[in-house]
Protein backbone atom coordinates (compact mmCIF):
# COMPACT_ATOMS: atom_id res chain seq x y z
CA UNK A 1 92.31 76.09 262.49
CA UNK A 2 93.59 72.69 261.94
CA UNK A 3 97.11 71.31 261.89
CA UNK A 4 97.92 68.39 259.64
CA UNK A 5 101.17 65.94 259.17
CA UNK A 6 101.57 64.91 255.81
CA UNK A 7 102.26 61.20 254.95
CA UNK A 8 104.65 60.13 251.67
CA UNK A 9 102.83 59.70 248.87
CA UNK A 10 104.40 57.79 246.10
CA UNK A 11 107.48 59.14 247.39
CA UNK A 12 106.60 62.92 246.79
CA UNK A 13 105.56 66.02 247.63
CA UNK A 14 104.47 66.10 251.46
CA UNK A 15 106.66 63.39 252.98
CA UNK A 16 107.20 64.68 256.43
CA UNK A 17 105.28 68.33 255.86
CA UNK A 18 103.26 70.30 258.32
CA UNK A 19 99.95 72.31 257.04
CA UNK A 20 98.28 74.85 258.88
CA UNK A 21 94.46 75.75 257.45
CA UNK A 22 93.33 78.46 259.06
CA UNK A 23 89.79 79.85 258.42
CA UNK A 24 89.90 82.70 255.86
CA UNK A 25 87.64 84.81 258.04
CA UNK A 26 89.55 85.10 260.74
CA UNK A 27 90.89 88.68 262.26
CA UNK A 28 94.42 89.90 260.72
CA UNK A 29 95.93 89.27 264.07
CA UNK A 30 94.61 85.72 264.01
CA UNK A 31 96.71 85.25 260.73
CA UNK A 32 100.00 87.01 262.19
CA UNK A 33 100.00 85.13 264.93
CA UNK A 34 99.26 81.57 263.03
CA UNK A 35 102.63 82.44 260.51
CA UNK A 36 104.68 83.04 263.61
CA UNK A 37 103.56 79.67 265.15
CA UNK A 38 104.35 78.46 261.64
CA UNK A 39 107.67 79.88 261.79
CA UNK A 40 108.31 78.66 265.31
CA UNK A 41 107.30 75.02 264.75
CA UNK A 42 109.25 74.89 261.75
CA UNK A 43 112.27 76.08 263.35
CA UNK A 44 111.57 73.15 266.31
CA UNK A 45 110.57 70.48 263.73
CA UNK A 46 113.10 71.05 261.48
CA UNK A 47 110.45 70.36 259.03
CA UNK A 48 108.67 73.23 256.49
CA UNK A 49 105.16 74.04 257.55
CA UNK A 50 102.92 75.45 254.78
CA UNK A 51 100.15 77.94 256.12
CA UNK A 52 96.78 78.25 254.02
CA UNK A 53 93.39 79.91 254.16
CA UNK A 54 90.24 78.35 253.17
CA UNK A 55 86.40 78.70 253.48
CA UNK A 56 84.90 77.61 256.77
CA UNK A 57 82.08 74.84 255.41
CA UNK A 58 85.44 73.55 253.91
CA UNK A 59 87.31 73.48 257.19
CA UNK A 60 84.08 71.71 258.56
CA UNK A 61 84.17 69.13 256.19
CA UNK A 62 87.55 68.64 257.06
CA UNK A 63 87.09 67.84 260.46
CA UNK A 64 83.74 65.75 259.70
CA UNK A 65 85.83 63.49 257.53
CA UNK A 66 88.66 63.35 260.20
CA UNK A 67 86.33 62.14 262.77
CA UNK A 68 85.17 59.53 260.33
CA UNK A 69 88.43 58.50 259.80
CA UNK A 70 89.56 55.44 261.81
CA UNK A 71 93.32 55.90 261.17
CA UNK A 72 93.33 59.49 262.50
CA UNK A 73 94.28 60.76 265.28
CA UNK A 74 93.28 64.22 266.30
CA UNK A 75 93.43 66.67 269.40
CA UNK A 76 91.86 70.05 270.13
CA UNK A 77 93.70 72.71 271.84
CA UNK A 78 91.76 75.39 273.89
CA UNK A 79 92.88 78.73 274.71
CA UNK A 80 94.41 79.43 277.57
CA UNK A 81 92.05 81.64 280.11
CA UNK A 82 93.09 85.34 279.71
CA UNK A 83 92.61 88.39 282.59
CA UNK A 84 90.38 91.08 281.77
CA UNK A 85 91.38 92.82 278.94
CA UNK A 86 90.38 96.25 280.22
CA UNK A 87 92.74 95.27 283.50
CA UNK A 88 96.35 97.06 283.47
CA UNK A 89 98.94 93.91 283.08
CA UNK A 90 100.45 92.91 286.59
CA UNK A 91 103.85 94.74 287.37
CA UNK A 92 107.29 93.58 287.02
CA UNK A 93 109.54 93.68 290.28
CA UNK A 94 111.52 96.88 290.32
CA UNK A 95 115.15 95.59 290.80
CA UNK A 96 117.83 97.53 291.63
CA UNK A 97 121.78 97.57 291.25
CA UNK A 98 124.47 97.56 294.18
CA UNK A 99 124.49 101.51 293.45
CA UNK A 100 120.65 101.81 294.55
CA UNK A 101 119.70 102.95 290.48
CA UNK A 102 117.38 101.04 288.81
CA UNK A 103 118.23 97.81 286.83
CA UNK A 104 116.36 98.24 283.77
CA UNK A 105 118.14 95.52 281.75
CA UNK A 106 116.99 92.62 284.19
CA UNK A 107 113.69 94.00 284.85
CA UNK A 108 111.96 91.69 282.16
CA UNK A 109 113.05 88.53 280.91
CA UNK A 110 109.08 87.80 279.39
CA UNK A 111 106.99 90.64 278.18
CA UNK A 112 103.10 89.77 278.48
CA UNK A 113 101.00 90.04 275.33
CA UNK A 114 100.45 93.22 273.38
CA UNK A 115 97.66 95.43 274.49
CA UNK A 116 97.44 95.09 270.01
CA UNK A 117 96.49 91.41 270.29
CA UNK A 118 94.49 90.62 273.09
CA UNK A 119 96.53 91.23 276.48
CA UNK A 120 96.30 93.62 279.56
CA UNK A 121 97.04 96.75 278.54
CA UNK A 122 100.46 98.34 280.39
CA UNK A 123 98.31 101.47 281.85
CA UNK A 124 94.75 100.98 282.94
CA UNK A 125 91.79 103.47 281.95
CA UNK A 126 91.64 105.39 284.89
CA UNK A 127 95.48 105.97 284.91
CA UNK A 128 96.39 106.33 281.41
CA UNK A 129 99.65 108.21 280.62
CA UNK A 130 98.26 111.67 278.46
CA UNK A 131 100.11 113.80 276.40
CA UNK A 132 100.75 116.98 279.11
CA UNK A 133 98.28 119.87 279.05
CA UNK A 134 101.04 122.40 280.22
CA UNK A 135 104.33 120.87 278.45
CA UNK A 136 107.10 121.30 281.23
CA UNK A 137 110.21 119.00 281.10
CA UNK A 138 110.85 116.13 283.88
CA UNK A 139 112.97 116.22 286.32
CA UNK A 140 116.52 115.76 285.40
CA UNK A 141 116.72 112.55 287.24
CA UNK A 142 113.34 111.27 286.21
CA UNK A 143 114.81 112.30 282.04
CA UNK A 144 117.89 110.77 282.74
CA UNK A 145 116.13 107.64 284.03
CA UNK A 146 113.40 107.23 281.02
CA UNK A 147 116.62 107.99 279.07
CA UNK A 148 118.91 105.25 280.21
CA UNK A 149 116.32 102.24 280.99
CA UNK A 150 115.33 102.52 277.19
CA UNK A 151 118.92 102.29 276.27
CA UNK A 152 119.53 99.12 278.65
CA UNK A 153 116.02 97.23 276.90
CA UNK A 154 116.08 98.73 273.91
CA UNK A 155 119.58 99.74 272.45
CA UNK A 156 117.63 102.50 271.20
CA UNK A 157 118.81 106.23 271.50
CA UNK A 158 115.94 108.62 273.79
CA UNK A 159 116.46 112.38 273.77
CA UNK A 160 114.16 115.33 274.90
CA UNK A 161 113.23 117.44 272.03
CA UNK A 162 110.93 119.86 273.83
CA UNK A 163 109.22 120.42 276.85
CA UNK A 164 107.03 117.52 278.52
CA UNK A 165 108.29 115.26 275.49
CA UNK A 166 110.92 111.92 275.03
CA UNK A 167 111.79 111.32 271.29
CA UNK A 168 113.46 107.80 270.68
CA UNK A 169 114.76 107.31 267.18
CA UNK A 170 114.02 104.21 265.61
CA UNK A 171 115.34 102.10 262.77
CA UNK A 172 112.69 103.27 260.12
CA UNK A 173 109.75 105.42 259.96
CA UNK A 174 107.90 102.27 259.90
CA UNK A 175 109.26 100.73 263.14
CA UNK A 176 108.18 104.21 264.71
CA UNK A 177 104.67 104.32 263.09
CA UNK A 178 104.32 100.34 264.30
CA UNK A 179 105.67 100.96 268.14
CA UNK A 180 103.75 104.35 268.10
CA UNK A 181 100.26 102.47 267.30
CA UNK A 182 101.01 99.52 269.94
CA UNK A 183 101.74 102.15 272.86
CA UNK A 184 98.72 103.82 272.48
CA UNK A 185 96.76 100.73 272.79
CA UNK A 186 98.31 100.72 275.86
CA UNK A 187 96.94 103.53 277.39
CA UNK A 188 100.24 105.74 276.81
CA UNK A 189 100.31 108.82 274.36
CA UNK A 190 102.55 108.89 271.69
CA UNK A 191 102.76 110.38 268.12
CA UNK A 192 105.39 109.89 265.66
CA UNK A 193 107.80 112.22 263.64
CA UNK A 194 109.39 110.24 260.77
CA UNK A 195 111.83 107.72 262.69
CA UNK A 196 110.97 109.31 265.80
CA UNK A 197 108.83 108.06 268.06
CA UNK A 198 107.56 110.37 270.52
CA UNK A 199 106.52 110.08 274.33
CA UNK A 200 105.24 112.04 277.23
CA UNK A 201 107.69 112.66 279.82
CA UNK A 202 105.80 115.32 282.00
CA UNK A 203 107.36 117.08 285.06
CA UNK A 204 105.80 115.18 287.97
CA UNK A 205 106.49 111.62 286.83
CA UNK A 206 107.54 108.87 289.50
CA UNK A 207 110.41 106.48 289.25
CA UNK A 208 108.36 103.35 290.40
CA UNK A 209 105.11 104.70 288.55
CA UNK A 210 105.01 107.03 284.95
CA UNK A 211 108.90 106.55 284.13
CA UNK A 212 108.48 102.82 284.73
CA UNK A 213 105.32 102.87 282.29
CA UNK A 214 107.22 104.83 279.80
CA UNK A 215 110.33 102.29 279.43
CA UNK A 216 107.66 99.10 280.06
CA UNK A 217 105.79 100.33 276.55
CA UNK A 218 109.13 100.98 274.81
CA UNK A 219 110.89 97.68 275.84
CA UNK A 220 107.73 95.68 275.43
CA UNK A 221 107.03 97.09 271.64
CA UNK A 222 110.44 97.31 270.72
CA UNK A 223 110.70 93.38 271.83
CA UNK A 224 107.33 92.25 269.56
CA UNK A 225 108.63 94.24 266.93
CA UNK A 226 112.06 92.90 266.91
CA UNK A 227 110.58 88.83 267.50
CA UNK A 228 107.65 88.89 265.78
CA UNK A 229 107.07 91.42 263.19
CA UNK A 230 110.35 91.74 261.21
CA UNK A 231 111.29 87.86 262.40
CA UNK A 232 108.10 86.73 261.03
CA UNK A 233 109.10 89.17 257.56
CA UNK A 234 112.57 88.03 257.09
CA UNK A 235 111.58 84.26 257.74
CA UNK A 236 108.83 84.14 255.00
């Protein structure tokens, strides 16, 4: 990818513009991720940043004839080193009110990447969260728990619709289709029923452990979703 600033040019056109080229053959999440840095630095710059896609051998040339040029100035930007993919994602401190009951809304003030693009997923593969064998319902406190911590993150309503099962309703079929695929990247079960997104929420599931896992996925979906999928839509 390469990042260029625009200079006036008989006073038109790309007087104090941004371009992003990105190579054409790059993965899908390559390109979401590249229009919400676009969106981002145009919201910091104040400037508008036009994103395009173009053959590699002409991204090469581009940077050949960069290098050759004496009046540029260019710097590369590697990624930061990531954790093992296949690792479960490190575990937010479980804070608690004066009352002794979790604190789900200051829990997390960052989420870490999606299991979707790259990061640790929430649930590793030796302790992923399966849909139950034998549906029985959770414990009343444990329901009223799952319940409650997504309302705190979320704003989102959670109800149990049959046994060994959580359904939150969504916004749109689509936000429950999107959240639905995301979660089960991170080794959690979930299905969806029109704006209904569905969860396990079997009968021997641990405050600090599976009910934690099941409001993590929701809050940390629900948050991408919200800042970076229909941000990204109604910005461009």
């Amino acid at each position: 990818m390469t990042a260029t600033h625009g200079e006036p040019s008989d006073g038109e056109g790309m007087a104090g513009r941004l371009v992003l080229v990105i190579d054409a053959t790059v993965p899908a999440a390559v390109h979401q991720a590249s229009a919400t840095l676009a969106a981002r630095l145009a919201d910091e710059a104040g400037l508008p940043v036009t994103v395009a896609t173009a053959p590699v051998d002409r991204l090469d040339a581009l940077r050949d004839s960069l290098g050759r040029d004496a009046d540029v100035r260019r710097r590369e930007y590697a990624p930061t080193p990531r954790a093992d993919a296949s690792q479960p994602m490190s575990s937010a401190p479980f804070l608690l009110r004066r009352d002794g009951r979790p604190d789900w809304g200051s829990m997390w003030t960052t989420f870490c990447e999606l299991a979707l693009y790259g990061g640790p997923p929430q649930r590793g593969p030796e302790s992923p969260l399966r849909a139950p064998t034998n549906p029985a319902d959770s414990g009343r406190d444990m329901l009223a728990e799952m319940q409650r911590g997504i309302w705190e993150t979320t704003g989102l309503y959670a109800e149990s619709i049959e046994p060994g099962w959580l359904a939150v309703t969504c916004e749109s079929p689509t936000m429950a289709a999107w959240m639905c695929a995301a979660i089960i990247l991170e080794n959690v079960d979930a299905r969806v029923e029109e704006e209904r997104l569905v969860l396990p929420a079997g009968p021997d599931y641990q405050l600090k452990d599976e009910v934690k896992s099941i409001i993590t996925v929701v809050a940390k979906t629900h948050h991408y979703w919200q800042a970076h999928v229909t941000g990204a839509a109604e910005r461009g």
